[in-house]
PDB file of N, CA and C in Angstrom:
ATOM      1  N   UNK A   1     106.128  88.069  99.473  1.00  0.00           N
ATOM      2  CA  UNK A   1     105.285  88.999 100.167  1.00  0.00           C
ATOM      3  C   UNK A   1     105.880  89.348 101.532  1.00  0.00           C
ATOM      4  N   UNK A   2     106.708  88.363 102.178  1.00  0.00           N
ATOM      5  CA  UNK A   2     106.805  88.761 103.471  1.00  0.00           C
ATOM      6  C   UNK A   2     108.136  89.433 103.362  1.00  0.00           C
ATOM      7  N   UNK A   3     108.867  89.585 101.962  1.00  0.00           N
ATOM      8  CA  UNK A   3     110.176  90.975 102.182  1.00  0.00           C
ATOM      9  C   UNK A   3     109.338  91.949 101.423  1.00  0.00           C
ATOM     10  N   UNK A   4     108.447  92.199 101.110  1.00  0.00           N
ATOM     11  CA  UNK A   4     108.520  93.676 101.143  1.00  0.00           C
ATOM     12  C   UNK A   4     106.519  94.004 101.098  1.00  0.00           C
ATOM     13  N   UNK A   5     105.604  92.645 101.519  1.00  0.00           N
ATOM     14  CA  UNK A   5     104.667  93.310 101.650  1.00  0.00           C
ATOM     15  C   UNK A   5     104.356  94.556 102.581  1.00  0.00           C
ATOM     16  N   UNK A   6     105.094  94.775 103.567  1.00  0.00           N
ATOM     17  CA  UNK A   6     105.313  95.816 104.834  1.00  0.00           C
ATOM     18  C   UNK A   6     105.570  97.105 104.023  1.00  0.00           C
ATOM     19  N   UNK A   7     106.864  96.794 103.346  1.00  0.00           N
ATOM     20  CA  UNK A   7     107.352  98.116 102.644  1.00  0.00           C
ATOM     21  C   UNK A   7     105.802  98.944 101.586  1.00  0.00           C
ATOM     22  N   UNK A   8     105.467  97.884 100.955  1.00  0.00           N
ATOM     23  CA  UNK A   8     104.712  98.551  99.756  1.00  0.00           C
ATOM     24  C   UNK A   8     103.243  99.055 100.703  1.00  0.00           C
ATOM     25  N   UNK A   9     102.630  98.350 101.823  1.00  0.00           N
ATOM     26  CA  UNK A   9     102.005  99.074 102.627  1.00  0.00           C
ATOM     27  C   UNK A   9     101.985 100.370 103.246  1.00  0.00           C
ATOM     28  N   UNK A  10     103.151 100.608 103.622  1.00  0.00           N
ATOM     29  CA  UNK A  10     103.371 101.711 104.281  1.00  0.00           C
ATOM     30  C   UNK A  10     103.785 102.608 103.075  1.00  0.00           C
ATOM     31  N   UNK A  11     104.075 102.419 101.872  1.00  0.00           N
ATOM     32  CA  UNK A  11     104.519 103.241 100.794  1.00  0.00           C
ATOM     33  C   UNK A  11     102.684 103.736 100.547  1.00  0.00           C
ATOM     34  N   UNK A  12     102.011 103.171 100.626  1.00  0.00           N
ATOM     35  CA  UNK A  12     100.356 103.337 100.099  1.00  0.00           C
ATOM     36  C   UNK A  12      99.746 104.196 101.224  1.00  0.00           C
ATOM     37  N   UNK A  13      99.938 103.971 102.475  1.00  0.00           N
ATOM     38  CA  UNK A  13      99.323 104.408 104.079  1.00  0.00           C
ATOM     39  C   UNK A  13     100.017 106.182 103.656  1.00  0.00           C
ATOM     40  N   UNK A  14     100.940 106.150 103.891  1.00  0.00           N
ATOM     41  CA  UNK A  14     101.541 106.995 104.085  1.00  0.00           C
ATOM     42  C   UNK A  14     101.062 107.620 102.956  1.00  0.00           C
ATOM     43  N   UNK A  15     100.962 107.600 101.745  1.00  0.00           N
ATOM     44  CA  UNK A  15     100.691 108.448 100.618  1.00  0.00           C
ATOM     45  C   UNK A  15      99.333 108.855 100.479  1.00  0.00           C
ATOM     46  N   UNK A  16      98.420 108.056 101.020  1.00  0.00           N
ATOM     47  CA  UNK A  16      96.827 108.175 101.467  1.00  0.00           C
ATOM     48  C   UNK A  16      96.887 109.444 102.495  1.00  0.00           C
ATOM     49  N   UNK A  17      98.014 109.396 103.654  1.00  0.00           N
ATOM     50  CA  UNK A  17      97.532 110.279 104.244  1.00  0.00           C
ATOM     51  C   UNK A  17      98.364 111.752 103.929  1.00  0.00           C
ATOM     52  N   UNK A  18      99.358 111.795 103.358  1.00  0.00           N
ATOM     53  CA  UNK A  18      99.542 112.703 103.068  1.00  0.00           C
ATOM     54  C   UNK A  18      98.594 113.684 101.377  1.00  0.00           C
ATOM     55  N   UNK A  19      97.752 112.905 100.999  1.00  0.00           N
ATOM     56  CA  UNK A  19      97.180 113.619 100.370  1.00  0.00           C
ATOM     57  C   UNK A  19      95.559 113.990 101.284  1.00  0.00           C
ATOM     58  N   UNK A  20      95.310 113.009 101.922  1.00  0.00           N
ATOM     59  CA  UNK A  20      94.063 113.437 102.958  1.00  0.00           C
ATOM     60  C   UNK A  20      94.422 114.567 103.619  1.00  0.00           C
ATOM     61  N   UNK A  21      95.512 114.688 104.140  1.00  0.00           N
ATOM     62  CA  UNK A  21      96.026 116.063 105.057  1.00  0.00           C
ATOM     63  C   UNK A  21      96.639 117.570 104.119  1.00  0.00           C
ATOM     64  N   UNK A  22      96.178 117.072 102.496  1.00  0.00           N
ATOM     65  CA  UNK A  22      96.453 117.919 101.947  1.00  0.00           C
ATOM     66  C   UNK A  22      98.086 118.807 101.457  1.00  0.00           C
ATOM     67  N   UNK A  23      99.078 117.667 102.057  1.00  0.00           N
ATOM     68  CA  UNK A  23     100.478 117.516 102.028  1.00  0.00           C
ATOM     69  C   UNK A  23     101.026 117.621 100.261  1.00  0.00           C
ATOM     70  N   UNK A  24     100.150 116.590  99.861  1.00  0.00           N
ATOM     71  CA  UNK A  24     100.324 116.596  98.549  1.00  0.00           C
ATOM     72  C   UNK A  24      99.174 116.376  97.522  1.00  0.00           C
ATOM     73  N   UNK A  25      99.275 116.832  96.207  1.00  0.00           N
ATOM     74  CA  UNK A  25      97.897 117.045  95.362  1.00  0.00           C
ATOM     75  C   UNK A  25      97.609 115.265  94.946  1.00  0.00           C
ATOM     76  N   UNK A  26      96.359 115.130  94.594  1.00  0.00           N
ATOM     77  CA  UNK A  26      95.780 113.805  94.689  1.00  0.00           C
ATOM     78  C   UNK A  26      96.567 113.119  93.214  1.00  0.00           C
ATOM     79  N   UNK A  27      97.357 113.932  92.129  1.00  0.00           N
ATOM     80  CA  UNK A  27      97.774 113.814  91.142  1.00  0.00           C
ATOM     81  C   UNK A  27      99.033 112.379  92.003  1.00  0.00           C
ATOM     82  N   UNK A  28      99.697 112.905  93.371  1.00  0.00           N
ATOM     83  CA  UNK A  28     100.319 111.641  93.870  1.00  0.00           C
ATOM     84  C   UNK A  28     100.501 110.749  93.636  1.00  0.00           C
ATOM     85  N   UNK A  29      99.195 110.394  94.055  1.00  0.00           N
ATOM     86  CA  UNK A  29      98.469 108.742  94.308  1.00  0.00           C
ATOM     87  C   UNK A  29      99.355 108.020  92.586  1.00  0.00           C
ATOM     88  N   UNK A  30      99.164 108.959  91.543  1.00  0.00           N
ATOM     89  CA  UNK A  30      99.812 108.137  90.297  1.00  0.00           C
ATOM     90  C   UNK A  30     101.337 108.029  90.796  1.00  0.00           C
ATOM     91  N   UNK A  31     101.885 108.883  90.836  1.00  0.00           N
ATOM     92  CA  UNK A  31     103.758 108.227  91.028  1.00  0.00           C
ATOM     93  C   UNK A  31     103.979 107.251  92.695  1.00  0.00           C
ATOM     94  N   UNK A  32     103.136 107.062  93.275  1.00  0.00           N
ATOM     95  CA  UNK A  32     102.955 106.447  94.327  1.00  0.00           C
ATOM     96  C   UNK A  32     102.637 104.753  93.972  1.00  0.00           C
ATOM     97  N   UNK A  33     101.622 104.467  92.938  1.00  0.00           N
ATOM     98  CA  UNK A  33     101.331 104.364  92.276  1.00  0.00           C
ATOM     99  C   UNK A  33     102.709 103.222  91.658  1.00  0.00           C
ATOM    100  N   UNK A  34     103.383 104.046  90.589  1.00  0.00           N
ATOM    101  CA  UNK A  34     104.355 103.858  89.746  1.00  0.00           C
ATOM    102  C   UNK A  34     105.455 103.102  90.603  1.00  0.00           C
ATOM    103  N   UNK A  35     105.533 103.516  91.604  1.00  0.00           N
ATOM    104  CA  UNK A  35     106.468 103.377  92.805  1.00  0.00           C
ATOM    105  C   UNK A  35     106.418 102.398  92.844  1.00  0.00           C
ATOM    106  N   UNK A  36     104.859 102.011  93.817  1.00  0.00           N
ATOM    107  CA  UNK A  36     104.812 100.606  93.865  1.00  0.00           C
ATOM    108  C   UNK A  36     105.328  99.426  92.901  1.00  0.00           C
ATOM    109  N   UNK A  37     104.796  99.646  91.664  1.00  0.00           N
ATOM    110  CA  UNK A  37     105.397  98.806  90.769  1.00  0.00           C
ATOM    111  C   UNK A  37     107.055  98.489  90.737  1.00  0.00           C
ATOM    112  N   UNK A  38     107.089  99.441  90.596  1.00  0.00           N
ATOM    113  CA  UNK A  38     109.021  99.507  90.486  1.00  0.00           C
ATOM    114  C   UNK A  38     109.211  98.692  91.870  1.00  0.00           C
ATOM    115  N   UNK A  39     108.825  98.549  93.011  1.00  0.00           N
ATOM    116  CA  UNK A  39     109.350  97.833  94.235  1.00  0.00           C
ATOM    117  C   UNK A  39     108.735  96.686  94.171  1.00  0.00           C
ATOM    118  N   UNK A  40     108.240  95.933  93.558  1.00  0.00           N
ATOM    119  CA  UNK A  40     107.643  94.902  93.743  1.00  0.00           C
ATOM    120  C   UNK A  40     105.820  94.376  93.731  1.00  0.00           C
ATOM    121  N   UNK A  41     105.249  95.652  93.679  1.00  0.00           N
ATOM    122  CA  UNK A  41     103.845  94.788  93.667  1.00  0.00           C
ATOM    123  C   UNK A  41     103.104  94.334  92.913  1.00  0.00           C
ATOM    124  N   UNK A  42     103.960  93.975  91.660  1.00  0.00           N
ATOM    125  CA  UNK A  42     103.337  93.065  90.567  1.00  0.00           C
ATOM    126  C   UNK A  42     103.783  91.553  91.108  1.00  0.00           C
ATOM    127  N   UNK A  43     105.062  91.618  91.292  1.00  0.00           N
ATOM    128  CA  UNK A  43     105.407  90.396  91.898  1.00  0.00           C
ATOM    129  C   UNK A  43     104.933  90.131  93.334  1.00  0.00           C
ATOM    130  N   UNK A  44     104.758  90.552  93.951  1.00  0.00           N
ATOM    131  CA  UNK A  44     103.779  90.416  95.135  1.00  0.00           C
ATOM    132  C   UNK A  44     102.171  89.742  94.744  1.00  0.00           C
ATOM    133  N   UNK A  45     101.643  90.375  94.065  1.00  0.00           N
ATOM    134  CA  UNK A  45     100.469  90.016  93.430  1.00  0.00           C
ATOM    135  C   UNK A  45     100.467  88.717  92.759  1.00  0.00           C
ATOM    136  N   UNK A  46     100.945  88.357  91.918  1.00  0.00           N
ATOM    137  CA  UNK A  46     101.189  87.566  91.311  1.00  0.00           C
ATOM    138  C   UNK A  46     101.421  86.203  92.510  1.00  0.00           C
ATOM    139  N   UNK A  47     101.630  86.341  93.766  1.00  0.00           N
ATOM    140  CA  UNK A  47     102.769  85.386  94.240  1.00  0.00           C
ATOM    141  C   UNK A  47     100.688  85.093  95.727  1.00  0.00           C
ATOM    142  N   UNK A  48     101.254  85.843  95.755  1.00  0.00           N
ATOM    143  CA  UNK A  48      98.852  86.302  96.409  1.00  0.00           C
ATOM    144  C   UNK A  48      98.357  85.649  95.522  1.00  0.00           C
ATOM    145  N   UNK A  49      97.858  85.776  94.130  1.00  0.00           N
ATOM    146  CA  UNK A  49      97.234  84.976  93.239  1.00  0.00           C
ATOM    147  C   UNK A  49      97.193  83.354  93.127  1.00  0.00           C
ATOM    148  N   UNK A  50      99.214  82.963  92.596  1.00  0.00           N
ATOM    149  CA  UNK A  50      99.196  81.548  92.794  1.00  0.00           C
ATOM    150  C   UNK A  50      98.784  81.098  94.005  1.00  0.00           C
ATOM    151  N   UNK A  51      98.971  81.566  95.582  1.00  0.00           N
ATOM    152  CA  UNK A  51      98.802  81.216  96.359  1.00  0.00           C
ATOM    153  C   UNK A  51      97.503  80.808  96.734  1.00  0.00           C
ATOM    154  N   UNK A  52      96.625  81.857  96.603  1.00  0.00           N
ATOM    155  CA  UNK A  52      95.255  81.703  96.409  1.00  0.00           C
ATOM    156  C   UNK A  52      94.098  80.606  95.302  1.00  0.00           C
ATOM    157  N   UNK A  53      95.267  80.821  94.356  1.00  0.00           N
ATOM    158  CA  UNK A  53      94.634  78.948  92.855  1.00  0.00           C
ATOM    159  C   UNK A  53      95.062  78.068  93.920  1.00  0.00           C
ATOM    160  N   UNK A  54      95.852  77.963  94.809  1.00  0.00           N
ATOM    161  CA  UNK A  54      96.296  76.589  95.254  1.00  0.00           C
ATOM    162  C   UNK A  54      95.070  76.097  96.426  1.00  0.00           C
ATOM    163  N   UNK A  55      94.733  77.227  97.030  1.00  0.00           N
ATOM    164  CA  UNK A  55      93.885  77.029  97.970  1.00  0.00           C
ATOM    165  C   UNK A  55      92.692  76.460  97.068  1.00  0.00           C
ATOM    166  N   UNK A  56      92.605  76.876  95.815  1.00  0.00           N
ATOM    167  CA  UNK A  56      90.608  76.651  95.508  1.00  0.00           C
ATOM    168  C   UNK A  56      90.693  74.382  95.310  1.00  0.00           C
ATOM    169  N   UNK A  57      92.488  74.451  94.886  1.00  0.00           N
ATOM    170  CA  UNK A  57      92.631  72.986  94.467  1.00  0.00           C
ATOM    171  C   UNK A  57      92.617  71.675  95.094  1.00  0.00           C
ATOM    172  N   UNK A  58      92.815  72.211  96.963  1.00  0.00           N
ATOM    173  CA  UNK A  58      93.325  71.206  97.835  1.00  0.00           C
ATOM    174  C   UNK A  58      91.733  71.430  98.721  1.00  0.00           C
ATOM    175  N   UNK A  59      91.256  72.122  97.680  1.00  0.00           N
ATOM    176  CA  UNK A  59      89.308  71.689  98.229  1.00  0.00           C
ATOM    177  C   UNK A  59      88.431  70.564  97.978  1.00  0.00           C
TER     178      UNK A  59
END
C-alpha cells in the first residue's frame, strides 16, 4: 500500500473531478476504474484486508 496507495488515489481524485467539472463523460469512471486494477488495487486490497483479519486476532 505504501508504493502505490498515493498513486491509485490520485488516479480516483483526479478522475472524480474531472468528470464533476464535466472534462469527461461519467462513462470514465469505468476505464478509470479498469486502470486501477491494472496498477495494483486488487493487490492493495487484498494486503488492507489481511491486515485488518490480523487486527480482529490480537483482540
Amino acid at each position: 500500500m505504501e508504493k502505490i496507495g498515493d498513486a491509485l488515489d490520485e488516479l480516483l481524485h483526479d478522475a472524480m473531478l474531472k468528470i464533476v467539472y464535466g472534462q469527461e463523460p461519467l462513462s470514465y469512471f469505468d476505464r478509470v476504474v479498469a486502470r486501477w486494477h491494472e496498477l495494483g488495487g486488487d493487490a492493495m486490497t487484498d494486503e488492507v484486508n489481511a491486515w485488518y483479519a490480523s487486527l480482529s486476532k490480537t483482540r
